[in-house]
C-alpha atoms as a PDB file:
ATOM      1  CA  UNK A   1     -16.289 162.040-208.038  1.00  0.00           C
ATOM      2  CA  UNK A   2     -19.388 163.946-208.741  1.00  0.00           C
ATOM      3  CA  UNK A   3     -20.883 166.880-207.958  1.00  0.00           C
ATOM      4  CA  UNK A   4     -24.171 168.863-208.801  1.00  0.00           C
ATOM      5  CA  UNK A   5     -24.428 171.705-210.360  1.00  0.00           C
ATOM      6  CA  UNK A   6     -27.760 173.249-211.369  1.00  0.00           C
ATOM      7  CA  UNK A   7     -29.464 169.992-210.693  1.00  0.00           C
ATOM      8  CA  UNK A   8     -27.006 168.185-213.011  1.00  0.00           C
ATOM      9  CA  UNK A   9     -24.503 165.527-212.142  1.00  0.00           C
ATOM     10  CA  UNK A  10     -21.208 166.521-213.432  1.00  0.00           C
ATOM     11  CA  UNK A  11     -17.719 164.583-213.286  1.00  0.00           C
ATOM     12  CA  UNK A  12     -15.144 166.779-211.845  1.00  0.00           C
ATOM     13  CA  UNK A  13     -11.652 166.111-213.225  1.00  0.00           C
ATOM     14  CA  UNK A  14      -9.425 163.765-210.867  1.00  0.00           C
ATOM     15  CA  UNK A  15      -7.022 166.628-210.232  1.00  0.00           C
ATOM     16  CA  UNK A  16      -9.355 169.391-209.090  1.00  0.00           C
ATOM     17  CA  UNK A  17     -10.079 170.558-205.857  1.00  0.00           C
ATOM     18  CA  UNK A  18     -13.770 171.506-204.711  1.00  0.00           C
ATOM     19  CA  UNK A  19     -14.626 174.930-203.034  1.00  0.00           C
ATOM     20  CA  UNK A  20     -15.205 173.193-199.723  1.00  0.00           C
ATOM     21  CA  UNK A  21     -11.955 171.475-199.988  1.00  0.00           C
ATOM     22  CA  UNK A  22     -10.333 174.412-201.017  1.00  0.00           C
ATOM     23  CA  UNK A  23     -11.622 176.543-197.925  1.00  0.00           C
ATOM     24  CA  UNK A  24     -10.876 173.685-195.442  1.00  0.00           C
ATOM     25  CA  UNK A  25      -7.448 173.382-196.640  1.00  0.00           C
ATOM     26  CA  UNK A  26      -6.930 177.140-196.392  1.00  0.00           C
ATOM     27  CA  UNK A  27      -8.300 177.664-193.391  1.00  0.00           C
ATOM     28  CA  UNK A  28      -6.502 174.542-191.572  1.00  0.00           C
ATOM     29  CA  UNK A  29      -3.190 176.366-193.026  1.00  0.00           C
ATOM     30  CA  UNK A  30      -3.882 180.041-191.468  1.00  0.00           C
ATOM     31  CA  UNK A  31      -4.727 177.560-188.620  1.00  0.00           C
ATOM     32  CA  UNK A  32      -1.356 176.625-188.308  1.00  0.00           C
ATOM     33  CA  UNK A  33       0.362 179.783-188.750  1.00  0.00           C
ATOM     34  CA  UNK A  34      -1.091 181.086-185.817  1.00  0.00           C
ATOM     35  CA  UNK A  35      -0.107 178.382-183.410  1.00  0.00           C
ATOM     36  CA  UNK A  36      -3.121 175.533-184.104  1.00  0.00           C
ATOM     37  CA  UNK A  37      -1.902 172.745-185.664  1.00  0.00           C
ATOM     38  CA  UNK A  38      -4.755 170.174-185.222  1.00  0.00           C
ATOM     39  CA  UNK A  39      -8.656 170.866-185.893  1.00  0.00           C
ATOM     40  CA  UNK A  40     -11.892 169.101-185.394  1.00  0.00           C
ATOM     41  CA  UNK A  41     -14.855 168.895-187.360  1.00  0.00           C
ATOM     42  CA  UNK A  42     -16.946 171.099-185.638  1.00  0.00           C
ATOM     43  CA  UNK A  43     -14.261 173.979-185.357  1.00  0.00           C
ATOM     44  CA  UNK A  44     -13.425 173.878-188.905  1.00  0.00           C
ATOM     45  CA  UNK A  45     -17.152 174.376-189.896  1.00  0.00           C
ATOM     46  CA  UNK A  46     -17.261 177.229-187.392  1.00  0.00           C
ATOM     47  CA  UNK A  47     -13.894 178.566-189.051  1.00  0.00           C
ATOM     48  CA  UNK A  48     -15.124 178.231-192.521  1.00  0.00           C
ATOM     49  CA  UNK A  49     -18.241 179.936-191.397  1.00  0.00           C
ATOM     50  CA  UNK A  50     -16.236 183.233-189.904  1.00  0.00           C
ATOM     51  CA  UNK A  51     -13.891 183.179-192.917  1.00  0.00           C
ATOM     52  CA  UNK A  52     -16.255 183.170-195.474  1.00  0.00           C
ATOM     53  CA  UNK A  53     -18.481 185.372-193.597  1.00  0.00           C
ATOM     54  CA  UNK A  54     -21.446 182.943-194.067  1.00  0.00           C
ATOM     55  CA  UNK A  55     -24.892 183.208-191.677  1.00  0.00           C
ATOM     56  CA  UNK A  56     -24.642 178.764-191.057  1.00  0.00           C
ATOM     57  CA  UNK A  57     -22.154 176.615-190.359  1.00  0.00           C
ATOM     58  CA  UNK A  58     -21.159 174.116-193.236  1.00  0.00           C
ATOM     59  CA  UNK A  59     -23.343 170.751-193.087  1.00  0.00           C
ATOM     60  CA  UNK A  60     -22.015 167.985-191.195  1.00  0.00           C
ATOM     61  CA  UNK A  61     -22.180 165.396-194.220  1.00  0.00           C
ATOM     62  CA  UNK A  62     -20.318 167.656-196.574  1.00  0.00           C
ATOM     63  CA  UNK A  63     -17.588 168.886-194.153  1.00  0.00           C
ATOM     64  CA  UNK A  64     -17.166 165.319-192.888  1.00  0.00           C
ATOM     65  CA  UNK A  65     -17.283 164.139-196.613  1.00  0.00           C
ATOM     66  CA  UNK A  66     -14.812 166.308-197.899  1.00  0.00           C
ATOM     67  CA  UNK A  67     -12.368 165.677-195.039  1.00  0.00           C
ATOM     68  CA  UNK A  68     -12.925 161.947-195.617  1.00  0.00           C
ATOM     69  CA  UNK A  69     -11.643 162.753-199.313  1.00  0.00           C
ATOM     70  CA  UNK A  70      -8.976 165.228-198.015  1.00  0.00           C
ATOM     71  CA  UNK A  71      -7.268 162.309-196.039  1.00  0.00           C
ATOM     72  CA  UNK A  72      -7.612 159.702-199.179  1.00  0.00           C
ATOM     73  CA  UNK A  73      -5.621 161.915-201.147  1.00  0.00           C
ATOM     74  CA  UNK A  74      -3.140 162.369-198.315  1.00  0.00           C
ATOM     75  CA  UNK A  75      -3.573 166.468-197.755  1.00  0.00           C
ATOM     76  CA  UNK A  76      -4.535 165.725-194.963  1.00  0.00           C
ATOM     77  CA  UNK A  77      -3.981 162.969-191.899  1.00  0.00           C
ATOM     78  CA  UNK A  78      -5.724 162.752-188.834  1.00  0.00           C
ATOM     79  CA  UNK A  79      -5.823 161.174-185.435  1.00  0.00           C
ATOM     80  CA  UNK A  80      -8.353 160.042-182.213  1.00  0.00           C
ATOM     81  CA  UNK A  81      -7.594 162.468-179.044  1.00  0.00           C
ATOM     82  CA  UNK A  82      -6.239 161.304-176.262  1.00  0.00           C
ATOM     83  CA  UNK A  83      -9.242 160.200-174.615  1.00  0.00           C
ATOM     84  CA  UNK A  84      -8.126 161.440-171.150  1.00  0.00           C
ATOM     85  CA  UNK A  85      -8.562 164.828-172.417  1.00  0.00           C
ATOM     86  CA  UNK A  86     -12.133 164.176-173.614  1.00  0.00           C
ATOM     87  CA  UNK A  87     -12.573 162.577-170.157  1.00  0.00           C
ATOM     88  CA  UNK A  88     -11.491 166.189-168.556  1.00  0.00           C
ATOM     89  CA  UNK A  89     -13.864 167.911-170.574  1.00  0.00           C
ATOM     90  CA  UNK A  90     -16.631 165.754-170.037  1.00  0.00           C
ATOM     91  CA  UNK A  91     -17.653 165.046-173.978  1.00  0.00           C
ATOM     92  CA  UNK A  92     -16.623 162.336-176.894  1.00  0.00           C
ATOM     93  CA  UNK A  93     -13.300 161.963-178.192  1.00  0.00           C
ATOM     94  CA  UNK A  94     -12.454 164.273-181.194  1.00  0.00           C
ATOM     95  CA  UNK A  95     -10.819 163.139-184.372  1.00  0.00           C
ATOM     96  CA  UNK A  96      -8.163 165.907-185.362  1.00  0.00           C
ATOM     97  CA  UNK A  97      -6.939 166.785-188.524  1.00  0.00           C
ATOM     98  CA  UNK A  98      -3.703 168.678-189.589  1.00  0.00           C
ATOM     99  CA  UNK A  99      -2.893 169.331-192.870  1.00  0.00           C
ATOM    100  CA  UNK A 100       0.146 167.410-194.630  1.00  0.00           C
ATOM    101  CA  UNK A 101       2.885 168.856-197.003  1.00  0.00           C
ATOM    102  CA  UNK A 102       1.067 167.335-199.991  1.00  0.00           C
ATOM    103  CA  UNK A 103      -1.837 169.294-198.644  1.00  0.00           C
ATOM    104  CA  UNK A 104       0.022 172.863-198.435  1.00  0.00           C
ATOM    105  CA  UNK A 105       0.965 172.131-201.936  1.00  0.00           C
ATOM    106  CA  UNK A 106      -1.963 170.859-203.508  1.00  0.00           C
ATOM    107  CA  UNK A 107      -3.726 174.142-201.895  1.00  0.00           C
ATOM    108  CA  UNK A 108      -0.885 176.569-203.433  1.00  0.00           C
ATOM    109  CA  UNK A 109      -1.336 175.157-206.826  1.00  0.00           C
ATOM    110  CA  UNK A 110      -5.069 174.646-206.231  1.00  0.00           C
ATOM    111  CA  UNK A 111      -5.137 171.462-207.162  1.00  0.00           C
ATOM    112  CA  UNK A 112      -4.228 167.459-206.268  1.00  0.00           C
ATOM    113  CA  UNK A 113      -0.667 167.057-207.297  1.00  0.00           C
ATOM    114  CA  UNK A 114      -0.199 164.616-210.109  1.00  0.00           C
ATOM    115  CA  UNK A 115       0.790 161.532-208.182  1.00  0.00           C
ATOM    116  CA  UNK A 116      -1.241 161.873-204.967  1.00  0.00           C
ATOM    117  CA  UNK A 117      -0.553 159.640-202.088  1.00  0.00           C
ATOM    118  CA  UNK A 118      -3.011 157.775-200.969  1.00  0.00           C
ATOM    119  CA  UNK A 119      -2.880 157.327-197.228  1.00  0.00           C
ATOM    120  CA  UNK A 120      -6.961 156.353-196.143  1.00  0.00           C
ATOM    121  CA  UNK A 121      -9.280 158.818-194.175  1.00  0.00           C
ATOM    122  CA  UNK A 122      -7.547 156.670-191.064  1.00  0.00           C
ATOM    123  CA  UNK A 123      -4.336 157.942-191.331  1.00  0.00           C
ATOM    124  CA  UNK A 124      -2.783 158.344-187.497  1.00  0.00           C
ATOM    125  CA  UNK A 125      -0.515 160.735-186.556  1.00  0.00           C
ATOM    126  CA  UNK A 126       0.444 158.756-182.953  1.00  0.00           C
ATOM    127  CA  UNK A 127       0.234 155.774-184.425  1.00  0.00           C
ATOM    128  CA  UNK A 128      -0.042 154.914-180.652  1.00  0.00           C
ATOM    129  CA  UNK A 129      -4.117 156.347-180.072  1.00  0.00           C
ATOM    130  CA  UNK A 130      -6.637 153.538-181.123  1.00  0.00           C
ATOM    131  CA  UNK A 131     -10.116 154.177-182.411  1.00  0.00           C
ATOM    132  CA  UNK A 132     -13.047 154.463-179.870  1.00  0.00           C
END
C-alpha cells in the first residue's frame, strides 16, 4: 500500500498501521467500552473529529478507504442494518462496523499481527442481513 508523504509516494511496510487506521481502531474500542458496539461511517468520522479535536470531519474516501482495508485484514467485520430500522428512521441502510479481537490486538501492539486473517471488507456479522 502506498501513501504520500511530502508529495512523495512511499511503500509502507505490510505490518504497519496508518494514523487513520490507528484512530478508527481506537476510537471504535473506547466505543465499545462504553456500551456501543457497532459504528457507521459517518459517526466514526464525527468521533475521530471530537477525539482528535480537529475543526472537519475526516473525508469520506479516506475513512471509507481505510475501513475497507481494516476489514481485509480482519480488525474489523461489518454488517448491513436491519433495514426495518432504516425504514423507521426514514434514511438508507447503514453498514456497521465493530472491531474484531485481531483488531484490539493489532491496535495494542500498533501494528497488523504477523499472520493476519483475511476475511474481505464484506465480512457479516448476521450472516442472515443481505446487501441492499
Amino acid at each position: 500500500m502506498e501513501r504520500f508523504n511530502d508529495n512523495r509516494r512511499v511503500r509502507r511496510k505490510p505490518s504497519a498501521l496508518l494514523p487513520i487506521e490507528l484512530s478508527i481502531l481506537a476510537s471504535a474500542v473506547e466505543l465499545a467500552r462504553v456500551g456501543t458496539s457497532e459504528f457507521y461511517g459517518y459517526a466514526m468520522a464525527r468521533e475521530i473529529r471530537d477525539r482528535q479535536g480537529a475543526r472537519q470531519l475526516t473525508g469520506h474516501g479516506t475513512l471509507y478507504r481505510a475501513l475497507d482495508r481494516l476489514a481485509k485484514l480482519g480488525l474489523i467485520e461489518s454488517r448491513w442494518e436491519d433495514p426495518g430500522v432504516a425504514a423507521l428512521g426514514d434514511r438508507p441502510r447503514r453498514r456497521l462496523y465493530r472491531v474484531t479481537a485481531i483488531g484490539e490486538q493489532a491496535l495494542a501492539d500498533g501494528r497488523v499481527p504477523d499472520a493476519p486473517r483475511a476475511t474481505g471488507a464484506k465480512t457479516k456479522l448476521d450472516p442472515g442481513l443481505a446487501a441492499p
